[in-house]
PDB file of N, CA and C in Angstrom:
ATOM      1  N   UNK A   1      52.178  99.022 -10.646  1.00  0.00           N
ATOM      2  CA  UNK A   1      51.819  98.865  -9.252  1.00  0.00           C
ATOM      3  C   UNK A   1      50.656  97.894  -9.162  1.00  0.00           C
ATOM      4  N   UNK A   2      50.843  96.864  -8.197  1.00  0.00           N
ATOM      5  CA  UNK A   2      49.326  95.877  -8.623  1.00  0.00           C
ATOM      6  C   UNK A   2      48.548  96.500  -7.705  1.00  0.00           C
ATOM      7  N   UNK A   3      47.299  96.084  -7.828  1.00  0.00           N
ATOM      8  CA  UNK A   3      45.786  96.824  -7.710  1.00  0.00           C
ATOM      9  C   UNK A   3      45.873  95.517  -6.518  1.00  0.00           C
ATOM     10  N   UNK A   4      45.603  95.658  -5.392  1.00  0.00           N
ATOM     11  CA  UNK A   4      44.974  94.385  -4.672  1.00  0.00           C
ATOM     12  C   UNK A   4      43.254  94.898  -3.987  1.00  0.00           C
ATOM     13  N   UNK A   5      43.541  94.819  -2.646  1.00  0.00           N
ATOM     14  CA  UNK A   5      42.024  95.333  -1.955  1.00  0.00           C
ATOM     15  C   UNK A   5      42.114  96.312  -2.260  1.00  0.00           C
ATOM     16  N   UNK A   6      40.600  97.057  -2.271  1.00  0.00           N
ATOM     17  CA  UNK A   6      40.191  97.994  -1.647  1.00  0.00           C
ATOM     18  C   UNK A   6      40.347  98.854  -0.503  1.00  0.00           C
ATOM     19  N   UNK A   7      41.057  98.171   0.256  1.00  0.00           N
ATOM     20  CA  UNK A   7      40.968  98.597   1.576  1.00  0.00           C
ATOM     21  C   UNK A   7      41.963  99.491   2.139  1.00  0.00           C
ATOM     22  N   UNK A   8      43.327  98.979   0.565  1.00  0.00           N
ATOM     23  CA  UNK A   8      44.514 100.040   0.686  1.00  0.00           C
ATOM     24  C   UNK A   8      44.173 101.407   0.564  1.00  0.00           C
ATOM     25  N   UNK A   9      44.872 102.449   1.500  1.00  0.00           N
ATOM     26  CA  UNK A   9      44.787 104.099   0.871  1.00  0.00           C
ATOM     27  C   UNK A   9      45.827 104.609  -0.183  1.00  0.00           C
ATOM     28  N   UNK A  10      45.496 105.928  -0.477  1.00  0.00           N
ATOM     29  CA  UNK A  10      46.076 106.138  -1.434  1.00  0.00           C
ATOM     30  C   UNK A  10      47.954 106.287  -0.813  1.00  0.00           C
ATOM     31  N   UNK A  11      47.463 107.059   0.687  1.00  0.00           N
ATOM     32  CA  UNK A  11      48.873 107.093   1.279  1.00  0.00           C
ATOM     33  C   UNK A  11      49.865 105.576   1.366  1.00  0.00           C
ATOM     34  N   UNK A  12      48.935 104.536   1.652  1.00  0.00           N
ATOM     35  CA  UNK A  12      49.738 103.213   1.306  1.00  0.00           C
ATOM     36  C   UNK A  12      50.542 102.772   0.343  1.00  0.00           C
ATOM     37  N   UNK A  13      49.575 103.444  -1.048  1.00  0.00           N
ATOM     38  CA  UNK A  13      50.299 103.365  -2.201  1.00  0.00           C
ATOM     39  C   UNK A  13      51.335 104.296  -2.917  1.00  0.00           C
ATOM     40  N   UNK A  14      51.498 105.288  -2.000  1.00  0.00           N
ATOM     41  CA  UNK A  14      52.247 106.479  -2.434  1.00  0.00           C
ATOM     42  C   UNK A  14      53.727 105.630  -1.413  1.00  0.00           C
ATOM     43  N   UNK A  15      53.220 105.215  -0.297  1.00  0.00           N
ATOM     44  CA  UNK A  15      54.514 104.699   0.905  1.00  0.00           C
ATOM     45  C   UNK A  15      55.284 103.153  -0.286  1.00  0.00           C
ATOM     46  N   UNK A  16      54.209 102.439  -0.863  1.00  0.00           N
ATOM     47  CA  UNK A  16      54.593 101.316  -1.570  1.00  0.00           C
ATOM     48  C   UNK A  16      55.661 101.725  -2.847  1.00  0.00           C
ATOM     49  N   UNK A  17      55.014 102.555  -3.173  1.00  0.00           N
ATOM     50  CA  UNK A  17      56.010 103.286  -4.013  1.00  0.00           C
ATOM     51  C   UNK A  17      57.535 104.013  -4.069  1.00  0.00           C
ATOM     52  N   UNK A  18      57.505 104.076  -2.487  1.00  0.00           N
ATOM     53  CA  UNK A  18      58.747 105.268  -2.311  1.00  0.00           C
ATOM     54  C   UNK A  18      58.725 106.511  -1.971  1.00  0.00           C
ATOM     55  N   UNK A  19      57.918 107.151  -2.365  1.00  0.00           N
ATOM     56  CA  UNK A  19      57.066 108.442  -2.568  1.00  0.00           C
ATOM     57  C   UNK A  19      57.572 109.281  -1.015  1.00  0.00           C
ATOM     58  N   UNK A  20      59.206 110.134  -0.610  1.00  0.00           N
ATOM     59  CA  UNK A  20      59.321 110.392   0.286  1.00  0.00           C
ATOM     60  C   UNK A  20      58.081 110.949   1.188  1.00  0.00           C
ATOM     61  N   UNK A  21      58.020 110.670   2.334  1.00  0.00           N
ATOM     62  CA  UNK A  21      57.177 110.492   3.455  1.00  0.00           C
ATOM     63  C   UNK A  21      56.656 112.293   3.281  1.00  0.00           C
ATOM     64  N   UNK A  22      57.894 113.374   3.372  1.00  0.00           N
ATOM     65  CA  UNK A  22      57.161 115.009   3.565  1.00  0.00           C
ATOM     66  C   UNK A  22      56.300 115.135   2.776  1.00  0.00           C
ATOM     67  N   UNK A  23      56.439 114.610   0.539  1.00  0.00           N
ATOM     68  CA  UNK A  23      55.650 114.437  -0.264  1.00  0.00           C
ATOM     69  C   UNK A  23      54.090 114.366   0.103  1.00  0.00           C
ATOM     70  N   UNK A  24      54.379 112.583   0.610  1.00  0.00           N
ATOM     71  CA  UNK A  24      53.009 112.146   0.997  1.00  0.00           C
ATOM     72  C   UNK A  24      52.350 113.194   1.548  1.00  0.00           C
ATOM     73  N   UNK A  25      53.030 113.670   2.808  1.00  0.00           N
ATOM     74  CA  UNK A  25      52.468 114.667   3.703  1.00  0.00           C
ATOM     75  C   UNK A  25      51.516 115.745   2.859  1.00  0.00           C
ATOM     76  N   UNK A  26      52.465 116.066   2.187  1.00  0.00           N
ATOM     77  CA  UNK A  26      51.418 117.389   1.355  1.00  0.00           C
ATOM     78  C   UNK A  26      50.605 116.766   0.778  1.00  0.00           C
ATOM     79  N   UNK A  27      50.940 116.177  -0.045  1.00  0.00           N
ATOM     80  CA  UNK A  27      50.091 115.443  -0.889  1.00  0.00           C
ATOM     81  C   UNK A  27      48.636 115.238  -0.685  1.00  0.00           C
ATOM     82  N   UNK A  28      48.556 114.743   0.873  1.00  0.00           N
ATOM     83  CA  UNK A  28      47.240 114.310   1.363  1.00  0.00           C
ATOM     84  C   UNK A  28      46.420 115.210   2.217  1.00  0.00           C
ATOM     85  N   UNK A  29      47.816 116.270   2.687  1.00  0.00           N
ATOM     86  CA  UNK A  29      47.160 117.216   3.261  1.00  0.00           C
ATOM     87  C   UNK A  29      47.557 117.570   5.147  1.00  0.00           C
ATOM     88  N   UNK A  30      48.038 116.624   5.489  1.00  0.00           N
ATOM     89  CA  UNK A  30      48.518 116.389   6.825  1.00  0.00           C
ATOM     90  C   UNK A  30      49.979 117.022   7.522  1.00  0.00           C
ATOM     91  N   UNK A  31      49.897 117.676   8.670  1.00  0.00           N
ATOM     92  CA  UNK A  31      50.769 118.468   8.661  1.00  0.00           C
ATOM     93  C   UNK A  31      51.763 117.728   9.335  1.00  0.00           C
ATOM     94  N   UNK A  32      53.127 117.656   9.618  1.00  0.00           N
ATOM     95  CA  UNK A  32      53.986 117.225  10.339  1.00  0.00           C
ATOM     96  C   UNK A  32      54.761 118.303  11.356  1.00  0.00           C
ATOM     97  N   UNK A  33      54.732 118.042  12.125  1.00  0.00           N
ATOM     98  CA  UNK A  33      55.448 118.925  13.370  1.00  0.00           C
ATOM     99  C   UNK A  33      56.670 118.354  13.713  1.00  0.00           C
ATOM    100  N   UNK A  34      56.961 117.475  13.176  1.00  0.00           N
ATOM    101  CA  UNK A  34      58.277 116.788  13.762  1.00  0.00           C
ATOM    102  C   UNK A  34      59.726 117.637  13.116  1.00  0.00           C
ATOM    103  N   UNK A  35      60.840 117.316  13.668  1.00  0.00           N
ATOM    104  CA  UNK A  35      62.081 118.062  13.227  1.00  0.00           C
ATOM    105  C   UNK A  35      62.247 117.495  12.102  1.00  0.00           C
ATOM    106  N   UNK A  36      62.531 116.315  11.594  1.00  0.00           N
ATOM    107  CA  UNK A  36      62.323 115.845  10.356  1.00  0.00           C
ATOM    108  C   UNK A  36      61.843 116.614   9.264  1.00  0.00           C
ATOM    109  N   UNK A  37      60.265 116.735   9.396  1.00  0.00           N
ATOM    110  CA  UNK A  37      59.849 117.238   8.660  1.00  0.00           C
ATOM    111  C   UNK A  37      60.074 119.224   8.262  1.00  0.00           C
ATOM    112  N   UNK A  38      60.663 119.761   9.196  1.00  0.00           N
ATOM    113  CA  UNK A  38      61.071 121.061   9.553  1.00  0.00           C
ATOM    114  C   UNK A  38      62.135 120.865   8.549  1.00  0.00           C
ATOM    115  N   UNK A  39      63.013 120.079   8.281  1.00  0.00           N
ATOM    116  CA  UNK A  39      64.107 119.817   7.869  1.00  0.00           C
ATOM    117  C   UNK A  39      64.437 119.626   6.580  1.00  0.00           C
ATOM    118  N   UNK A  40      63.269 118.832   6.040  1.00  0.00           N
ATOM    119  CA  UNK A  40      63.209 117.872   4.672  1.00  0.00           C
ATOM    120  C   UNK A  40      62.038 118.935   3.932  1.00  0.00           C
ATOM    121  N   UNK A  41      62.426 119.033   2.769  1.00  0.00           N
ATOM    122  CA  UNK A  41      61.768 120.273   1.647  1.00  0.00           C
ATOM    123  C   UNK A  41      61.261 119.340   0.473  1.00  0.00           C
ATOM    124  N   UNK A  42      60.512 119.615  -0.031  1.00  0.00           N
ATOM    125  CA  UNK A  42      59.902 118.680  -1.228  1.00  0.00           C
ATOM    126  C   UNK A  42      60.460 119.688  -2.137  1.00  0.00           C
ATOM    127  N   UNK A  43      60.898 118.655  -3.178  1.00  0.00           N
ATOM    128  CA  UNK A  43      61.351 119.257  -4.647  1.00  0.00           C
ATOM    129  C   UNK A  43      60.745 118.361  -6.089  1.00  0.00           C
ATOM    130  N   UNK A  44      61.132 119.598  -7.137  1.00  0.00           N
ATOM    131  CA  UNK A  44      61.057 119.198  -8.339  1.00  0.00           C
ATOM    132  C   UNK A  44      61.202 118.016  -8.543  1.00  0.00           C
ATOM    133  N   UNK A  45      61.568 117.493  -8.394  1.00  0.00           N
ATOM    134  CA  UNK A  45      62.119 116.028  -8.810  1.00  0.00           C
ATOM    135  C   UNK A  45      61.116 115.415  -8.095  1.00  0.00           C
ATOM    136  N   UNK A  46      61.033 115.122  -6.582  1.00  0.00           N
ATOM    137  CA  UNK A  46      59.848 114.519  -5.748  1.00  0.00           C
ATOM    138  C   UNK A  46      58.550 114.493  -6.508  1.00  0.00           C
ATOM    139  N   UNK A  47      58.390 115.735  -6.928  1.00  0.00           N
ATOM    140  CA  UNK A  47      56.947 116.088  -7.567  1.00  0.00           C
ATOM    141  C   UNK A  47      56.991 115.460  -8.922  1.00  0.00           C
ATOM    142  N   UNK A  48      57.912 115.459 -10.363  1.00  0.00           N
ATOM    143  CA  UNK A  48      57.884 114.985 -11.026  1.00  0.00           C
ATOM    144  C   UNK A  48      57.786 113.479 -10.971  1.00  0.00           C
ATOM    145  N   UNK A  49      58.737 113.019 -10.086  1.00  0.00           N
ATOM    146  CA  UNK A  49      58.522 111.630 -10.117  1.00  0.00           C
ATOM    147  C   UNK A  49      57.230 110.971 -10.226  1.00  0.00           C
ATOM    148  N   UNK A  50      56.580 111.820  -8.828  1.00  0.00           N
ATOM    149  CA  UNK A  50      55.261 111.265  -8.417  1.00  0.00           C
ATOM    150  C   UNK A  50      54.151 111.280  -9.664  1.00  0.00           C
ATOM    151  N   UNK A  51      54.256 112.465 -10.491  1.00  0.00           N
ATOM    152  CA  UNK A  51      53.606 112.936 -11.159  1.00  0.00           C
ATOM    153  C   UNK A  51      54.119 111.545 -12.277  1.00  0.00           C
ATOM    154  N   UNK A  52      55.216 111.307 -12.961  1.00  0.00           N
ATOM    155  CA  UNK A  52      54.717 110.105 -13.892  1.00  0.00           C
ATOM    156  C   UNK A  52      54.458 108.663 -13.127  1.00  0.00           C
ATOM    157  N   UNK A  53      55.183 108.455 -11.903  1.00  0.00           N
ATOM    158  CA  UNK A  53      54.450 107.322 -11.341  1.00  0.00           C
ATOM    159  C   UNK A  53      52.590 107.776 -10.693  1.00  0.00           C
ATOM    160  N   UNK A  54      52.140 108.761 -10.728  1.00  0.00           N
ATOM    161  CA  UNK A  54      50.340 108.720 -11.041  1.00  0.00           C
ATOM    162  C   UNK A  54      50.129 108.486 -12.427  1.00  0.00           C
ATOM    163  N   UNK A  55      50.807 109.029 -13.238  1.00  0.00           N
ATOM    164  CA  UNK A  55      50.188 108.948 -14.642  1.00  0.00           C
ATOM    165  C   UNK A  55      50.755 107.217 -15.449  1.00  0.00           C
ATOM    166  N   UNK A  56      51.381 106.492 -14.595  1.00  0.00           N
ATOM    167  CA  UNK A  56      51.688 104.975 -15.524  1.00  0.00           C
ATOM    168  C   UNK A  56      50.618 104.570 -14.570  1.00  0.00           C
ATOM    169  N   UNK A  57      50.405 104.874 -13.662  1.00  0.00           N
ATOM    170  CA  UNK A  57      49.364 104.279 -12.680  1.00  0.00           C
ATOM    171  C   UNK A  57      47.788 104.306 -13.542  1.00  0.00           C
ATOM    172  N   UNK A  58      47.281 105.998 -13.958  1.00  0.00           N
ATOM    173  CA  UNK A  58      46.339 106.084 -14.768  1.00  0.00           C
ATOM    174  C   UNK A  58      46.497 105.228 -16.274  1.00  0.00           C
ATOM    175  N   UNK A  59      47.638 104.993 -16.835  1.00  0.00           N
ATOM    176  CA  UNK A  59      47.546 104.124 -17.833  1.00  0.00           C
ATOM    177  C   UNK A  59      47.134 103.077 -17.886  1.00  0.00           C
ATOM    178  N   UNK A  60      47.937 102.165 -16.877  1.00  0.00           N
ATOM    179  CA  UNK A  60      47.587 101.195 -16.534  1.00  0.00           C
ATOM    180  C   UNK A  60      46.181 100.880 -16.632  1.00  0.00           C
ATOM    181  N   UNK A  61      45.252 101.776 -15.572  1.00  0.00           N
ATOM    182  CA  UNK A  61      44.559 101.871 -14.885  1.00  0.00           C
ATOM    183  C   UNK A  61      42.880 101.807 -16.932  1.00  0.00           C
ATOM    184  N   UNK A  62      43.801 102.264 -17.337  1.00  0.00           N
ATOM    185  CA  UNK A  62      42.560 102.692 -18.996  1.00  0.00           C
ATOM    186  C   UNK A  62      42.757 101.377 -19.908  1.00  0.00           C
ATOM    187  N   UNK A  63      44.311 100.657 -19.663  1.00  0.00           N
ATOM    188  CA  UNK A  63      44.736  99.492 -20.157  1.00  0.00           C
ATOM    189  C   UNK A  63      43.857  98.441 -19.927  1.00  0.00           C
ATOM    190  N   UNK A  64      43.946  98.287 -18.592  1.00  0.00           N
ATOM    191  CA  UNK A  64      42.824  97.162 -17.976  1.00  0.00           C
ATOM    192  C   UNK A  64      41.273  97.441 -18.444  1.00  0.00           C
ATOM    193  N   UNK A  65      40.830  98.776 -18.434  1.00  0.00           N
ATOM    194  CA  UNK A  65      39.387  98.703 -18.648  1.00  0.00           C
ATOM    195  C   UNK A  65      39.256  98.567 -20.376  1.00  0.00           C
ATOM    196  N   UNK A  66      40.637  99.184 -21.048  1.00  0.00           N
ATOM    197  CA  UNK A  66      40.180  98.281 -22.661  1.00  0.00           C
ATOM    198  C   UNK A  66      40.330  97.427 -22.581  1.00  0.00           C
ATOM    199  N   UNK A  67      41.136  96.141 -21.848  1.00  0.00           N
ATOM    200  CA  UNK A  67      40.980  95.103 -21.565  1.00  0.00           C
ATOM    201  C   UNK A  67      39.420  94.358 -21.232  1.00  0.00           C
ATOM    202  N   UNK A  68      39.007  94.638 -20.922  1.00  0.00           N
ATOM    203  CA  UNK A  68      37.470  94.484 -20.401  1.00  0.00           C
ATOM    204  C   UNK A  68      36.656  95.069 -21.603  1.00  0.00           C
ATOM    205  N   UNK A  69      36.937  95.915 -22.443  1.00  0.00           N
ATOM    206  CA  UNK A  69      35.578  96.326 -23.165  1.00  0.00           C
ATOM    207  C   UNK A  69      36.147  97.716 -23.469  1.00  0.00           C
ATOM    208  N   UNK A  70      36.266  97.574 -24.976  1.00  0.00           N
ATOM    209  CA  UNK A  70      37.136  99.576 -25.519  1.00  0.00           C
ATOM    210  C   UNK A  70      35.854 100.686 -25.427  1.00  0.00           C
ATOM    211  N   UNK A  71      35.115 100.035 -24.744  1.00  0.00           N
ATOM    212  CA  UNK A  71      33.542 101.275 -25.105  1.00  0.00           C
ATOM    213  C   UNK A  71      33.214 101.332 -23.918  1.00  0.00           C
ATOM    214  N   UNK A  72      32.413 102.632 -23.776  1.00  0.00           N
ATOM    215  CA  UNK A  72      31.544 102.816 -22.172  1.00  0.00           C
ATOM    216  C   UNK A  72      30.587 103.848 -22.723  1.00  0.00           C
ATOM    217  N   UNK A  73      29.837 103.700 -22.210  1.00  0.00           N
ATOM    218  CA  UNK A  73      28.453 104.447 -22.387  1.00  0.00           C
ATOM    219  C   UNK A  73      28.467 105.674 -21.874  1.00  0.00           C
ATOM    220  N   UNK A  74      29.716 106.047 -20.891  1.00  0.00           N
ATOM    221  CA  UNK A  74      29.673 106.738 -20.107  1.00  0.00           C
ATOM    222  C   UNK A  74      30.402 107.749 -20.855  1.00  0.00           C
ATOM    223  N   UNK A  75      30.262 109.306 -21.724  1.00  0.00           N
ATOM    224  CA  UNK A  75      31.032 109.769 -22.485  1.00  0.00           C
ATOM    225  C   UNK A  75      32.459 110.663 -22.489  1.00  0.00           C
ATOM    226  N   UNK A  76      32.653 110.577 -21.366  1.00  0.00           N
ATOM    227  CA  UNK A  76      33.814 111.030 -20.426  1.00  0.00           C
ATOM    228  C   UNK A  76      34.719 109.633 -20.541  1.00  0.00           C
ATOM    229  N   UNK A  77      34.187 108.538 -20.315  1.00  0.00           N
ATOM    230  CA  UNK A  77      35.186 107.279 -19.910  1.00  0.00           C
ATOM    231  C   UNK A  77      35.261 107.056 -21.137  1.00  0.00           C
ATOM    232  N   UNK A  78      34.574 106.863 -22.183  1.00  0.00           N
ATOM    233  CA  UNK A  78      34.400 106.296 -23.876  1.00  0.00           C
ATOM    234  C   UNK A  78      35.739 107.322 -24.450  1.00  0.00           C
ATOM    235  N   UNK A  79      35.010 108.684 -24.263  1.00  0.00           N
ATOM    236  CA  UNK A  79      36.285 109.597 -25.034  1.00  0.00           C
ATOM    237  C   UNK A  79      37.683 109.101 -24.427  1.00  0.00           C
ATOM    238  N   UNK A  80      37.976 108.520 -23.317  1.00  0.00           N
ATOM    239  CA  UNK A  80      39.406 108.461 -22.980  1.00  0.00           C
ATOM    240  C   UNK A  80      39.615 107.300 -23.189  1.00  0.00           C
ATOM    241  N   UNK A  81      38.864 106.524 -23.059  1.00  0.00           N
ATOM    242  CA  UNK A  81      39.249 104.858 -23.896  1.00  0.00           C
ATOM    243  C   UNK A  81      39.719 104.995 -25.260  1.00  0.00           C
ATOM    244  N   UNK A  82      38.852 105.431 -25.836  1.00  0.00           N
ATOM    245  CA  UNK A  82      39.131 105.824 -27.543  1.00  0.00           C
ATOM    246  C   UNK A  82      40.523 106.630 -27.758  1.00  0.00           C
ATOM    247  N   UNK A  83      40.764 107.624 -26.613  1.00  0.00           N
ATOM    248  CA  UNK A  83      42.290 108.418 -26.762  1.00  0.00           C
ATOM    249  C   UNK A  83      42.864 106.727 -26.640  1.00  0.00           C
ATOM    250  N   UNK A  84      43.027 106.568 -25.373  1.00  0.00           N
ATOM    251  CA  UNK A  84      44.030 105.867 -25.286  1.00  0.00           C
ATOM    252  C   UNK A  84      44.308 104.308 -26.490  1.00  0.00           C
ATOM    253  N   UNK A  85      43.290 104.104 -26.364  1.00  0.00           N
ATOM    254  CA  UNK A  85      43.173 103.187 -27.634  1.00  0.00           C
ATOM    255  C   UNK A  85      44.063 103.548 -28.431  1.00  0.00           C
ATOM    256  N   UNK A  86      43.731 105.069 -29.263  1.00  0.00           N
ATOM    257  CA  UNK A  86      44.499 105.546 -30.555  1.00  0.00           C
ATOM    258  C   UNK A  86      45.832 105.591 -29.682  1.00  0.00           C
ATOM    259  N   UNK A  87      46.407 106.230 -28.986  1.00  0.00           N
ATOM    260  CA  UNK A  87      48.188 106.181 -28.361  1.00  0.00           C
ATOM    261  C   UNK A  87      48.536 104.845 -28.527  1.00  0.00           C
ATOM    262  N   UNK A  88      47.951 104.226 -27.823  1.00  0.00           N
ATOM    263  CA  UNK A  88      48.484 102.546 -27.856  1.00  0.00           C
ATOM    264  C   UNK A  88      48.784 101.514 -29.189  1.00  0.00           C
ATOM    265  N   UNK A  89      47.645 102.217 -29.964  1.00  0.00           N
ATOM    266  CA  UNK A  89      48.138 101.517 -31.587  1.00  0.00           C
ATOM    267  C   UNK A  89      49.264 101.958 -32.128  1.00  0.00           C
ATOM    268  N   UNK A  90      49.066 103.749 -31.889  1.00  0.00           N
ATOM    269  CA  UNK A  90      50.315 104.644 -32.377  1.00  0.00           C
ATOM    270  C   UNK A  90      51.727 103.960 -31.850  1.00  0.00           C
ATOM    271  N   UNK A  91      51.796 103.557 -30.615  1.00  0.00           N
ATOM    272  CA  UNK A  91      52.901 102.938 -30.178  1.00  0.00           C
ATOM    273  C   UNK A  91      53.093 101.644 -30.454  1.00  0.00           C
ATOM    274  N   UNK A  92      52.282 100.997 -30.965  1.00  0.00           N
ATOM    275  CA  UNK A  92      52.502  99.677 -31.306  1.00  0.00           C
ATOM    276  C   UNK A  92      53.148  99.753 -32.681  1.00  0.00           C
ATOM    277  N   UNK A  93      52.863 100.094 -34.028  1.00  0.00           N
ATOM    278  CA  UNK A  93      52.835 100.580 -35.040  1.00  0.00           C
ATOM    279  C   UNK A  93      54.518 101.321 -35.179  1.00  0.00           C
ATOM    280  N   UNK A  94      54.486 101.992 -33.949  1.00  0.00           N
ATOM    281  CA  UNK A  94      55.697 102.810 -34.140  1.00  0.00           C
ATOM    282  C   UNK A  94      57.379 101.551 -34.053  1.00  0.00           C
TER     283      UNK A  94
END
């Protein structure tokens, strides 16, 4: 998914994605009153999807900052650089 402004929400990027509209709804928290939404049920699948399109999103997202620099001072961001680091060799290798 490309990264552009800032200015996008997360609901923009969930709509850019596909991410059926009731999903979003929960997702963010917002209720719908419409018949539509009375109608349409979120499922397993909805949720899984979303769930690995957030998590290639978070990859991505650790890709770019080892891109920039495999270290951070910060020891929360360092420990997950360093995971991901090690996965990414593992998969290269493999």
């Amino acid at each position: 998914m490309e990264s552009g402004s800032n200015r996008r929400s997360h609901r923009t990027d969930l709509e850019a994605a596909l991410i059926p509209r009731v999903l979003i709804d929960e997702r963010i928290g917002h209720d719908d009153a419409s018949v539509h939404a009375n109608y349409t049920l979120v499922t397993d699948v909805m949720r899984d999807e979303l769930v690995e399109m957030l998590t290639a999103q978070w990859h991505e997202a650790l890709d770019a900052r080892l891109a920039m620099c495999p270290t951070s001072a910060v020891p929360v961001l360092n420990e997950l650089l360093v995971a991901r680091a090690r996965k990414r060799s593992l998969l290269v290798a493999v």
